[in-house]
C-alpha atoms as a PDB file:
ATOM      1  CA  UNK A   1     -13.657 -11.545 -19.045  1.00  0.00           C
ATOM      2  CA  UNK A   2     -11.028  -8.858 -17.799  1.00  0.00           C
ATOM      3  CA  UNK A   3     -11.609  -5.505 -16.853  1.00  0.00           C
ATOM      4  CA  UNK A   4      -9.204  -2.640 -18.001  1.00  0.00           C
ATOM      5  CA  UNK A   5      -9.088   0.270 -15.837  1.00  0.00           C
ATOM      6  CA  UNK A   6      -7.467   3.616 -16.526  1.00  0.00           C
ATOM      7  CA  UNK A   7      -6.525   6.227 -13.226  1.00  0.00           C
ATOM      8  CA  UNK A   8      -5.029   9.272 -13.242  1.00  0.00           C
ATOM      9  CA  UNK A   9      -3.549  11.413 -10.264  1.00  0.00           C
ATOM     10  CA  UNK A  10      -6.814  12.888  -8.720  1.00  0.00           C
ATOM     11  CA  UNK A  11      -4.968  16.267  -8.447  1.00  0.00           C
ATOM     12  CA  UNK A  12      -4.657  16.550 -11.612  1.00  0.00           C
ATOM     13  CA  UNK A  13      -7.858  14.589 -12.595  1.00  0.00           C
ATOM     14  CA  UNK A  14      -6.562  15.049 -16.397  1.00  0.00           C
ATOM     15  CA  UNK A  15      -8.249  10.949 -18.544  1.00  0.00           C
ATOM     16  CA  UNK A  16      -9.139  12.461 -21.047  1.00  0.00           C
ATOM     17  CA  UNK A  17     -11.697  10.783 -22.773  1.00  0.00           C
ATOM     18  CA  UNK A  18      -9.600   9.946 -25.948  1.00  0.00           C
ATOM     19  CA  UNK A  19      -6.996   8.141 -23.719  1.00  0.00           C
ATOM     20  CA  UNK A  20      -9.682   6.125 -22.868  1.00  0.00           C
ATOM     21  CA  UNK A  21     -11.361   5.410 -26.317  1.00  0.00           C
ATOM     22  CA  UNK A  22      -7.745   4.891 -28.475  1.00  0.00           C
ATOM     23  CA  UNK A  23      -7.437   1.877 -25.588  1.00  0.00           C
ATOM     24  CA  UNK A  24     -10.658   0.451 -25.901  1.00  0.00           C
ATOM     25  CA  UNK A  25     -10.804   0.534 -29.273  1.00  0.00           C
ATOM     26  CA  UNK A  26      -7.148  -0.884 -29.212  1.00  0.00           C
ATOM     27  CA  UNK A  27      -8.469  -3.299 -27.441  1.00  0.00           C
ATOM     28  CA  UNK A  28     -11.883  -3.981 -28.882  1.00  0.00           C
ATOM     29  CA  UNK A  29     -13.118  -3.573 -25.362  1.00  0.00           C
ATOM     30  CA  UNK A  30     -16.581  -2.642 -24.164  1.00  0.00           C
ATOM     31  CA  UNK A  31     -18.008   0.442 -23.220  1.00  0.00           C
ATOM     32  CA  UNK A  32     -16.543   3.054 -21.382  1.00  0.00           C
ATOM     33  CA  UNK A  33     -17.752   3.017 -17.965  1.00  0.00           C
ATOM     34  CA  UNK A  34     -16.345   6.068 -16.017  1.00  0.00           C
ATOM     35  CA  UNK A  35     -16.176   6.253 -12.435  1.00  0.00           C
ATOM     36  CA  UNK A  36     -14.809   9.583 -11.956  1.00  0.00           C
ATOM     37  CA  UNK A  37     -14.295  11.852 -14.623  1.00  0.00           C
ATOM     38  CA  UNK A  38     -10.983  12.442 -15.104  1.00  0.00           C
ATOM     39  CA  UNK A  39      -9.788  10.487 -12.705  1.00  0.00           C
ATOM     40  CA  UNK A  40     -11.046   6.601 -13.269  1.00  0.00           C
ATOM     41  CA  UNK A  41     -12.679   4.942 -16.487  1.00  0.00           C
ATOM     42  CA  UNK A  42     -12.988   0.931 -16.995  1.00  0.00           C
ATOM     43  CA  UNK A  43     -14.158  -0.937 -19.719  1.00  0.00           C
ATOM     44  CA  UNK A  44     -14.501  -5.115 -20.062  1.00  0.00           C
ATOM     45  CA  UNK A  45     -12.054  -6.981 -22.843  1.00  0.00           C
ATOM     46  CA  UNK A  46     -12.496 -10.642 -24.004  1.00  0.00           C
ATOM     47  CA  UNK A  47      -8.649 -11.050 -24.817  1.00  0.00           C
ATOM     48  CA  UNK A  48      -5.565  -8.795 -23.386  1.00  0.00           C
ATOM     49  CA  UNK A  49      -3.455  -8.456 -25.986  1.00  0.00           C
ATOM     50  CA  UNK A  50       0.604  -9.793 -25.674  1.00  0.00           C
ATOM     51  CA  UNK A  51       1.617  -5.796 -25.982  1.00  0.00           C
ATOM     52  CA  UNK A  52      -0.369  -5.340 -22.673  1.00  0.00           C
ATOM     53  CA  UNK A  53       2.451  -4.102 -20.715  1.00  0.00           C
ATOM     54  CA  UNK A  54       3.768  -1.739 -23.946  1.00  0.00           C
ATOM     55  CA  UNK A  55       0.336   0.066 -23.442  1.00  0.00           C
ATOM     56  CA  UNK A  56       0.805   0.240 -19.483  1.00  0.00           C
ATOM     57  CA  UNK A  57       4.335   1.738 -20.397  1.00  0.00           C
ATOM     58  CA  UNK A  58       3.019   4.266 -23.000  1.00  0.00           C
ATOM     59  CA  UNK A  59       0.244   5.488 -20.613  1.00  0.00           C
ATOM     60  CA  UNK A  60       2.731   5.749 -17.565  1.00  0.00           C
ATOM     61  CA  UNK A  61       4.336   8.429 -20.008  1.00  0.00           C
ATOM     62  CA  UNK A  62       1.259  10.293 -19.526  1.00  0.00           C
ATOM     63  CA  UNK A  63       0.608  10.026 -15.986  1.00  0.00           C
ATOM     64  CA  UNK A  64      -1.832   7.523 -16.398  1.00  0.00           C
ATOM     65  CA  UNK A  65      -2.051   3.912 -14.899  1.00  0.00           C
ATOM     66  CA  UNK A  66      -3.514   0.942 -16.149  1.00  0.00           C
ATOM     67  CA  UNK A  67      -4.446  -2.125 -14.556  1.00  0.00           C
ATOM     68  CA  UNK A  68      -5.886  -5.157 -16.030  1.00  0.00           C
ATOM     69  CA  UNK A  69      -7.947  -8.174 -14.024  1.00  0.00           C
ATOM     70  CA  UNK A  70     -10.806 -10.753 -14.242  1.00  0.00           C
ATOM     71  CA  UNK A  71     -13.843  -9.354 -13.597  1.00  0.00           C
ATOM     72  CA  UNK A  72     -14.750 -11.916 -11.551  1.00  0.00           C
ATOM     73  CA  UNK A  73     -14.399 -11.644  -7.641  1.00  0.00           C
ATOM     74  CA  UNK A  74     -13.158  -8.176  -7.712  1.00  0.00           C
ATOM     75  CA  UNK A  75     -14.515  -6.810  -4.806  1.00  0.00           C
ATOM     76  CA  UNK A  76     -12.747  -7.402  -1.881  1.00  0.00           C
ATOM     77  CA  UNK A  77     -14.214  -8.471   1.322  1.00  0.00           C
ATOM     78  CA  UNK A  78     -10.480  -7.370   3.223  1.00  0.00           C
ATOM     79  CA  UNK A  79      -8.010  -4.482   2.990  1.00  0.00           C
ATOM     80  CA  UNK A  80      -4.543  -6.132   4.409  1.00  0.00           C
ATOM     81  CA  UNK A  81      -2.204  -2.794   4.280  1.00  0.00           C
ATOM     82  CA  UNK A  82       1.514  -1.593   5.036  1.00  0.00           C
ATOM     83  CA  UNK A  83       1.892   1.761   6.888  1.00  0.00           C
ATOM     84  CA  UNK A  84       5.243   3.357   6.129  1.00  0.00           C
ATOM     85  CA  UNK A  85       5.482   5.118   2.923  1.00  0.00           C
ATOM     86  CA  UNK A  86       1.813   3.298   2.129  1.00  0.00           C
ATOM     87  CA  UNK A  87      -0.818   4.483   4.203  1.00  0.00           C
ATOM     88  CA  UNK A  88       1.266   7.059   5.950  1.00  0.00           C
ATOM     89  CA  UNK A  89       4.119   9.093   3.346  1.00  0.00           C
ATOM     90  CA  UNK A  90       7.011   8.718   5.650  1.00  0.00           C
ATOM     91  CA  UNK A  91       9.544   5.699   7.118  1.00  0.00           C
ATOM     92  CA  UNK A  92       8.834   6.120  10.786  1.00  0.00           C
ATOM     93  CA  UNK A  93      12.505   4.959  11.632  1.00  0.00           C
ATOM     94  CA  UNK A  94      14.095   7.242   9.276  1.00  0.00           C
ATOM     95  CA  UNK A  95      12.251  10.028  11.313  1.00  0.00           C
ATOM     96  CA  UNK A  96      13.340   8.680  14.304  1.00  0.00           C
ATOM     97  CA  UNK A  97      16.936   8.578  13.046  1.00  0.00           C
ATOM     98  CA  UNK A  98      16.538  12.167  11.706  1.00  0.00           C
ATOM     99  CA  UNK A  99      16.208  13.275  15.765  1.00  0.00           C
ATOM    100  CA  UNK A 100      18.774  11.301  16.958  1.00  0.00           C
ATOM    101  CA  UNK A 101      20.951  12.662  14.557  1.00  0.00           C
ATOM    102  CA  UNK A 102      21.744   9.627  13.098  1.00  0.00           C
ATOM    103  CA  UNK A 103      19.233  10.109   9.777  1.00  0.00           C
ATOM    104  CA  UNK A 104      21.259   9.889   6.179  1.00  0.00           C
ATOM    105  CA  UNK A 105      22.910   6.614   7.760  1.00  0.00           C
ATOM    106  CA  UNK A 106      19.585   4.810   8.845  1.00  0.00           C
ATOM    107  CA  UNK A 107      17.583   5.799   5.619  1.00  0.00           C
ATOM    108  CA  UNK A 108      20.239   4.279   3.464  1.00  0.00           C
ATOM    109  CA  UNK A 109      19.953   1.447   5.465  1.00  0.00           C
ATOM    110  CA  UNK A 110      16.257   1.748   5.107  1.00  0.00           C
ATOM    111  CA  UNK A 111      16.394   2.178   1.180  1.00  0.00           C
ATOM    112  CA  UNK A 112      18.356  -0.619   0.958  1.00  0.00           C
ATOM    113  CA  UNK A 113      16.113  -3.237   2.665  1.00  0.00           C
ATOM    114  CA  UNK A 114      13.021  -1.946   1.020  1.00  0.00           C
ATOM    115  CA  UNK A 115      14.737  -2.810  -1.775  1.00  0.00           C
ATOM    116  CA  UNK A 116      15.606  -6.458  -0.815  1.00  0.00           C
ATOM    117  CA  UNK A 117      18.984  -5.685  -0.787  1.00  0.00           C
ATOM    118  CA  UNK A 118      19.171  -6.353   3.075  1.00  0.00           C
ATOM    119  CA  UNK A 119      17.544  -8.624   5.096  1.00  0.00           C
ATOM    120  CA  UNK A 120      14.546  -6.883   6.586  1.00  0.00           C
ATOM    121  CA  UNK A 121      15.035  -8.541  10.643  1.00  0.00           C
ATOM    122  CA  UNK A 122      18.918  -7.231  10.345  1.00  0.00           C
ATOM    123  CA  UNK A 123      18.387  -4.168   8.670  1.00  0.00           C
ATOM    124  CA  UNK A 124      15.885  -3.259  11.499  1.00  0.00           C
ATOM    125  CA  UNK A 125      18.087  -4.337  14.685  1.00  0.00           C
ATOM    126  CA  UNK A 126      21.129  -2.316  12.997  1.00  0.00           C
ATOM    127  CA  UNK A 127      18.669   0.667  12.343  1.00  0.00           C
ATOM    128  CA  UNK A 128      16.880   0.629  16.219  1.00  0.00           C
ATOM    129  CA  UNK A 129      20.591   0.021  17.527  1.00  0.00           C
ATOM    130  CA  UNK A 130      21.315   3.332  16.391  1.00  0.00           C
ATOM    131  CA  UNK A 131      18.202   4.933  18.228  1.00  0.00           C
ATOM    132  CA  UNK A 132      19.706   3.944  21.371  1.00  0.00           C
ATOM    133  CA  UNK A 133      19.014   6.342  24.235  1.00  0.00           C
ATOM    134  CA  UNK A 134      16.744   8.749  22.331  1.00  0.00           C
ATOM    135  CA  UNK A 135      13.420   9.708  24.636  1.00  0.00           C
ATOM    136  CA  UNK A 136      10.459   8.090  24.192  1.00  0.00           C
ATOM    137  CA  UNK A 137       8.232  11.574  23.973  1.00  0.00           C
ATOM    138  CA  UNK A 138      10.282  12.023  20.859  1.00  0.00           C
ATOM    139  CA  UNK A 139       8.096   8.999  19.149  1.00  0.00           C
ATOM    140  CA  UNK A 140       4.871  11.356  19.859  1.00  0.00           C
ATOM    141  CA  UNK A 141       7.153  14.674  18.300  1.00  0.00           C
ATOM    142  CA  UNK A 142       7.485  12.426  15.039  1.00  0.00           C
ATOM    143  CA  UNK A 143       3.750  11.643  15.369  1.00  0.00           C
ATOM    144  CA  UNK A 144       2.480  15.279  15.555  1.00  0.00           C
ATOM    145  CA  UNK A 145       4.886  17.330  13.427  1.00  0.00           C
ATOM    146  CA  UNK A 146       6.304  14.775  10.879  1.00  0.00           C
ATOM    147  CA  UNK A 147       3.645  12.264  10.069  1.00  0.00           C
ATOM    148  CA  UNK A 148       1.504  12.950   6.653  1.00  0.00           C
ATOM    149  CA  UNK A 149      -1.339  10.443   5.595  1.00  0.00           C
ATOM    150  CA  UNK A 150      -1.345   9.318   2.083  1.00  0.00           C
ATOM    151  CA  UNK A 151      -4.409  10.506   0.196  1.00  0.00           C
ATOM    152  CA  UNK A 152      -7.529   8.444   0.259  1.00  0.00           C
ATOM    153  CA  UNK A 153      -6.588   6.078   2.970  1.00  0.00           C
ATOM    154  CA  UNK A 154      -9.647   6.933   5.259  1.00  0.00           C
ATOM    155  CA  UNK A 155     -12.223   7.239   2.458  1.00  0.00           C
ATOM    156  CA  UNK A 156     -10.335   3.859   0.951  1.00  0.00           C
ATOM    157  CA  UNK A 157     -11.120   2.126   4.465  1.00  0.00           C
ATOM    158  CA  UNK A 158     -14.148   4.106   5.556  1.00  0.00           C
ATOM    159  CA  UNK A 159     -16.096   2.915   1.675  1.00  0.00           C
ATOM    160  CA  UNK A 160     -15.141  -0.865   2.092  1.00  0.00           C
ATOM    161  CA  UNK A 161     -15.896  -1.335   5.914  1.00  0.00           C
ATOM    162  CA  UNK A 162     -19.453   0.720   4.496  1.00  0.00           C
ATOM    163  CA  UNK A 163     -19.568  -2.561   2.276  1.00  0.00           C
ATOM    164  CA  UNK A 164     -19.121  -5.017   5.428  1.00  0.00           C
ATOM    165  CA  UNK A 165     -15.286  -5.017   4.783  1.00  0.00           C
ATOM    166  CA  UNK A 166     -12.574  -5.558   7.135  1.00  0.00           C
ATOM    167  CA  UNK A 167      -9.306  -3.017   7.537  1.00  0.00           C
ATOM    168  CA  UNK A 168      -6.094  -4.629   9.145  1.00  0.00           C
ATOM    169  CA  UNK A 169      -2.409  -2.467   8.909  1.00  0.00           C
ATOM    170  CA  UNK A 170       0.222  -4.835   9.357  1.00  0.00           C
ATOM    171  CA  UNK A 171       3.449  -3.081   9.421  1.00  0.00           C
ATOM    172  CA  UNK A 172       7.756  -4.054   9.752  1.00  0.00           C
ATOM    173  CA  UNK A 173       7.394  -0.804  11.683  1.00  0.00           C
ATOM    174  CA  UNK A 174       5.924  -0.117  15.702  1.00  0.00           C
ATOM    175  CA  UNK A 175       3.181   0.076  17.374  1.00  0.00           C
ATOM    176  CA  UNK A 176       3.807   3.480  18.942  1.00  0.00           C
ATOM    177  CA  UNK A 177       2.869   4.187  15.291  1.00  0.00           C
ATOM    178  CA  UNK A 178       0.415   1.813  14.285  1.00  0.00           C
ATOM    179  CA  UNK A 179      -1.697   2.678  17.008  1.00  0.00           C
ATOM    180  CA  UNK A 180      -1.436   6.185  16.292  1.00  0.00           C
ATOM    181  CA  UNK A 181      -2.488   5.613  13.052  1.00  0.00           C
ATOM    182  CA  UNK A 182      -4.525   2.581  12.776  1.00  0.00           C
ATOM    183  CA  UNK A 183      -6.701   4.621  15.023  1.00  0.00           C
ATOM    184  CA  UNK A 184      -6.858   7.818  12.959  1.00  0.00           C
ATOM    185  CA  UNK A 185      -7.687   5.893   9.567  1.00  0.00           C
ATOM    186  CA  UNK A 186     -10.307   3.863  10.903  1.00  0.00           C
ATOM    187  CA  UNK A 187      -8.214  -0.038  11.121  1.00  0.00           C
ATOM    188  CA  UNK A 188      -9.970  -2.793  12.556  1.00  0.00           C
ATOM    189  CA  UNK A 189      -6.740  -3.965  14.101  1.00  0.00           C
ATOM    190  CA  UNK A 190      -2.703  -3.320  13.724  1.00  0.00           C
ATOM    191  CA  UNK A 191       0.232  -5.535  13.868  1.00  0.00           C
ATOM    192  CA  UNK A 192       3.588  -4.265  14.245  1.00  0.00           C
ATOM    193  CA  UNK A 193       7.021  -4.518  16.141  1.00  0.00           C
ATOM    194  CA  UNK A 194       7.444  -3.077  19.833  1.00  0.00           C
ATOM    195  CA  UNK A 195      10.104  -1.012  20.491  1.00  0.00           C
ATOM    196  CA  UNK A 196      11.766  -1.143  23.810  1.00  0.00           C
ATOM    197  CA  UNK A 197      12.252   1.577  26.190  1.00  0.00           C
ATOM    198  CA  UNK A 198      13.266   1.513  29.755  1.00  0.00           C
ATOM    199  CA  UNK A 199      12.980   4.989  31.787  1.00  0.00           C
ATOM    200  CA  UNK A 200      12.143   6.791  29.010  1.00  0.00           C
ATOM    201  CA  UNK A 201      14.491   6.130  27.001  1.00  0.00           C
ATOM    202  CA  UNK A 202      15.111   3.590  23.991  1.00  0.00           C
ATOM    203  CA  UNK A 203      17.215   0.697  24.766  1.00  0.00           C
ATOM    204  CA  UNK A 204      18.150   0.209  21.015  1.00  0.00           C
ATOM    205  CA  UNK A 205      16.253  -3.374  20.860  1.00  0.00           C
ATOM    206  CA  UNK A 206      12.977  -4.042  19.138  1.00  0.00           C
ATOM    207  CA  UNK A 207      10.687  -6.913  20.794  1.00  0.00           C
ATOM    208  CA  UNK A 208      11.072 -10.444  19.458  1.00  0.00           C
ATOM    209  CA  UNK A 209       9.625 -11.857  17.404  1.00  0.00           C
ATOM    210  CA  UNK A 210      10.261  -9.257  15.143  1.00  0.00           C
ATOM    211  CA  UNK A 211       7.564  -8.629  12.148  1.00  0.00           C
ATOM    212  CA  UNK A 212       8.969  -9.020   8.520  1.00  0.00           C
ATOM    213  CA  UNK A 213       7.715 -10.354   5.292  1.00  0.00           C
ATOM    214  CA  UNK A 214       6.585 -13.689   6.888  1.00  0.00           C
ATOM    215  CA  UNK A 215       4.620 -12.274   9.667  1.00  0.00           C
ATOM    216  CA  UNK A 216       2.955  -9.811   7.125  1.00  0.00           C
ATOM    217  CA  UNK A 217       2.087 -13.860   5.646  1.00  0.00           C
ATOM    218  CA  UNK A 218       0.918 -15.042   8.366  1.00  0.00           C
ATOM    219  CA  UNK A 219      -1.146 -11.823   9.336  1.00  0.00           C
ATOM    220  CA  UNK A 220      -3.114 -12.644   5.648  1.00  0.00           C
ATOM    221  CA  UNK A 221      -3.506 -16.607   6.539  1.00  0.00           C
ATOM    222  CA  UNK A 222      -4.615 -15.966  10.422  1.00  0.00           C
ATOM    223  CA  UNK A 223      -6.889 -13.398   9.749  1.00  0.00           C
ATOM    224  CA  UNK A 224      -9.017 -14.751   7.077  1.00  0.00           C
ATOM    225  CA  UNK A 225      -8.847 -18.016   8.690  1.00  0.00           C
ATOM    226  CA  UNK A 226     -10.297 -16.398  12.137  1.00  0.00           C
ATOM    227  CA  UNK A 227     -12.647 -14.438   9.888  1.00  0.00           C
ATOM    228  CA  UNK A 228     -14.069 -16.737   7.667  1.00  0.00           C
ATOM    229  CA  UNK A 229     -12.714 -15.563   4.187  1.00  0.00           C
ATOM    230  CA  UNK A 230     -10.247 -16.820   2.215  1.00  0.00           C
ATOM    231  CA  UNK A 231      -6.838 -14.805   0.712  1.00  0.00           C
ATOM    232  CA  UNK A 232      -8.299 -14.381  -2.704  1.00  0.00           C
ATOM    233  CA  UNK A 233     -10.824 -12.530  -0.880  1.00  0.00           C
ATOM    234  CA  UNK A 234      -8.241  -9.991   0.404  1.00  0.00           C
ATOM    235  CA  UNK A 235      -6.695  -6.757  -1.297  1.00  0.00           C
ATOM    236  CA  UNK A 236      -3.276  -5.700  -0.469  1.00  0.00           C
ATOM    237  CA  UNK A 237      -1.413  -2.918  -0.531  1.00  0.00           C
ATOM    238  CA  UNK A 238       2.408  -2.013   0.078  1.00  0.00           C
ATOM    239  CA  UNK A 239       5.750  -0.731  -1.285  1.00  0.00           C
ATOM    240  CA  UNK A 240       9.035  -2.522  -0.026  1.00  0.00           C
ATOM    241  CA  UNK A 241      10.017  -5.929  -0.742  1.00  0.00           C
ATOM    242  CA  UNK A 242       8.723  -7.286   2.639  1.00  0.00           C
ATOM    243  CA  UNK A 243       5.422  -6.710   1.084  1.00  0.00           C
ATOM    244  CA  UNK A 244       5.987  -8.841  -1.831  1.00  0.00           C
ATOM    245  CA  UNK A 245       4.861 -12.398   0.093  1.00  0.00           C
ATOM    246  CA  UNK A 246       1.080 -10.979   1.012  1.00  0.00           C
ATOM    247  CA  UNK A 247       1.067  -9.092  -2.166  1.00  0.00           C
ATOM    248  CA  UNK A 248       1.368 -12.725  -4.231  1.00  0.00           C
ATOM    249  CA  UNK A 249      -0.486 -14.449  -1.635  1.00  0.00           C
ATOM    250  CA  UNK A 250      -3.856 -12.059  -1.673  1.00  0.00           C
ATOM    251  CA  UNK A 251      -6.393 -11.663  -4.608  1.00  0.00           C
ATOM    252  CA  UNK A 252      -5.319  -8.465  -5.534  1.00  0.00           C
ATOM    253  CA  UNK A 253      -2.034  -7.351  -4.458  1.00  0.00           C
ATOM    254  CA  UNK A 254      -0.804  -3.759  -4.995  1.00  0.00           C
ATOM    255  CA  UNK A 255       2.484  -2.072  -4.958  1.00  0.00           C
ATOM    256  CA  UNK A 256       1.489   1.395  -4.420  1.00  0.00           C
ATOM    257  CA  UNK A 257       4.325   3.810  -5.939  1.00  0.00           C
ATOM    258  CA  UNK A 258       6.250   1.111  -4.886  1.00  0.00           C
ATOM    259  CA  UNK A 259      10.088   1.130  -5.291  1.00  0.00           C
ATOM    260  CA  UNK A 260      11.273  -0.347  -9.265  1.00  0.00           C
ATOM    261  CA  UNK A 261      12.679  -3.720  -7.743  1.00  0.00           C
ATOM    262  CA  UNK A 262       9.284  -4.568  -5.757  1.00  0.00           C
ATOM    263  CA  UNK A 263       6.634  -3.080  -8.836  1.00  0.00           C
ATOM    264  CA  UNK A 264       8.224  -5.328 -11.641  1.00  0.00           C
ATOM    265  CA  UNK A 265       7.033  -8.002  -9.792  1.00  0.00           C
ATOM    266  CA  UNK A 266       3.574  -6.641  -9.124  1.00  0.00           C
ATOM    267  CA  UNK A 267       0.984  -7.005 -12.075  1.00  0.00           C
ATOM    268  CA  UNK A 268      -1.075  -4.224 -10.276  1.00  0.00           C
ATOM    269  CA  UNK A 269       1.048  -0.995 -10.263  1.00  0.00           C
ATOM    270  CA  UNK A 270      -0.389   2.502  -8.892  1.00  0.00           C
ATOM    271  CA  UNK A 271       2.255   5.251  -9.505  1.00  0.00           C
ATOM    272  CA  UNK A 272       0.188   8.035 -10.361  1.00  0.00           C
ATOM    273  CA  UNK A 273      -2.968   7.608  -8.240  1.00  0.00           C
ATOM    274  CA  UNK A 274      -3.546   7.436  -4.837  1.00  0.00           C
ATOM    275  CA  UNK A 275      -5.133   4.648  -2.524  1.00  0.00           C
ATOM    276  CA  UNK A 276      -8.331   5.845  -4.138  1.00  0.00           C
ATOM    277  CA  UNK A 277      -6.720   3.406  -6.483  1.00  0.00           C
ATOM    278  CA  UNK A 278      -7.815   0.632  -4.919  1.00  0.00           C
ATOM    279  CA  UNK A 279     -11.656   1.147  -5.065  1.00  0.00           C
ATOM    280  CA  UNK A 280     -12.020   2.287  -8.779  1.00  0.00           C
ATOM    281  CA  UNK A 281      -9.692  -1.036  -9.700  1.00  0.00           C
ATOM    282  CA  UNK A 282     -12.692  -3.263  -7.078  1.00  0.00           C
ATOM    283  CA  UNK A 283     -15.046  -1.457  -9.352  1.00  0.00           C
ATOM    284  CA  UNK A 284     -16.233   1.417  -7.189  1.00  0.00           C
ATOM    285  CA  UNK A 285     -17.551   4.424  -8.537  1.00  0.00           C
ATOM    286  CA  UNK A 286     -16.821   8.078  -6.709  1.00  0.00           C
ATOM    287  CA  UNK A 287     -20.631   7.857  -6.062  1.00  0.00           C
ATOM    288  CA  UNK A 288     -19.953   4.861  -3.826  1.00  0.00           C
ATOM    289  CA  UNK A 289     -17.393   6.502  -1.766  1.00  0.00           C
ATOM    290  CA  UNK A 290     -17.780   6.797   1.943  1.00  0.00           C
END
């Protein structure tokens, strides 16, 4: 048995009920169950038909996304999550860059190895190389005036941890951010690259070993080994292609309006809604929210 659900952009909270139907009925799915109105519906369907990914295509047309899984196991028992431009709406670095003057030239760099068009550990030492002598306090400037928080990320953590879940935010980034914000959202615990600074100042160098796509790996395989669970009993969530090796490796993995290179090979795609996302598709219902 798979489940079908249907989310639209809780701004805008605009499934309409017809969207809804036409697909089931499509489908010869079961009933409608809604979780939100407007904003989340699911119903159950014996067989997906091959023109799955023409519907997801249609509906994405219409603001609305559509993701299909068994029904069975679900509900996640771990939230394994990237920070920049994930749980947070900016690239730290590129901020960074932006007051050290050096901005345009490190977020093309950054673009680029989100994209897997760089390697990630290069990429990085070329971008921190250019943040050379910029002051530490700086890193707390970014924090205060430039940081946003991506919608739903505390209720997202706050509901599972509610249903003896466990938050980790394992980021490419730094902890002078992780902390920060691992913190603020309610994280069991934070992984992430140290930059280095010596009299209050950047040195341009970033801790080794650094923390890339195989670290974010590891970070899935260590800590459901130390807590008991296994990966298909972990939900993940990211948006660059250094995300794409705990994405495959967890039960559910989601690119989150991910770039195009990094969705496509994603079978759970959220581009309209926001990390509220990731309770309605564990089968949450806004009543169950935290």
């Amino acid at each position: 048995m798979q489940i079908a659900t249907l989310l639209a952009n809780p701004a805008r909270a605009d499934l309409g009920r017809a969207t809804v139907e036409a697909l089931r009925d499509a489908w010869a799915g079961g009933e409608a169950r809604w979780l939100n109105p407007g904003i989340a519906a699911e119903f159950a369907v014996e067989n997906v038909p091959a023109n799955r990914w023409e519907a997801w295509e249609g509906l994405q047309g219409l603001g609305i996304d559509l993701v299909v899984q068994p029904a069975a196991g679900r509900r996640k028992k771990m939230l394994l999550a990237d920070m920049d431009s994930t749980m947070i709406g900016q690239e730290c670095i590129d901020e960074l860059a932006d007051m050290a003057g050096v901005g345009p030239r490190v977020a093309a760099i950054t673009a680029r190895a989100m994209n897997g068009e760089l390697d990630f550990e290069g990429a990085l030492i070329e971008r921190v190389g250019l943040l050379k002598g910029l002051p530490e306090r700086v890193i707390g400037n970014v924090l205060a005036e430039r940081i946003t928080y991506t919608p739903g990320g505390a209720t997202l953590i706050a509901t599972m941890k509610a249903n003896g879940g466990y938050a980790a935010l394992v980021s490419g980034g730094f902890t002078a951010f992780t902390t920060a914000v691992a913190g603020h959202l309610g994280f069991d615990e934070h992984r992430a690259n140290t930059l280095l600074a010596e009299d209050g100042h950047l040195t341009g160098d970033v801790a080794r070993p650094i923390l890339g796509r195989e670290a974010k790996i590891a970070a899935l395989k260590d800590i459901t080994a130390r807590l008991g669970l296994a990966p298909t009993d972990v939900i993940a969530v990211g948006d660059g292609a250094n995300d794409l090796g705990m994405l495959h490796l967890a039960g559910s993995g989601v690119a989150l309006h991910a770039k195009p290179s990094v969705a496509a090979q994603c079978d759970i795609r959220i581009n309209h809604g926001d990390l509220t996302a990731l309770l309605y598709i564990q089968g949450y219902d806004a009543e169950d929210f935290a």
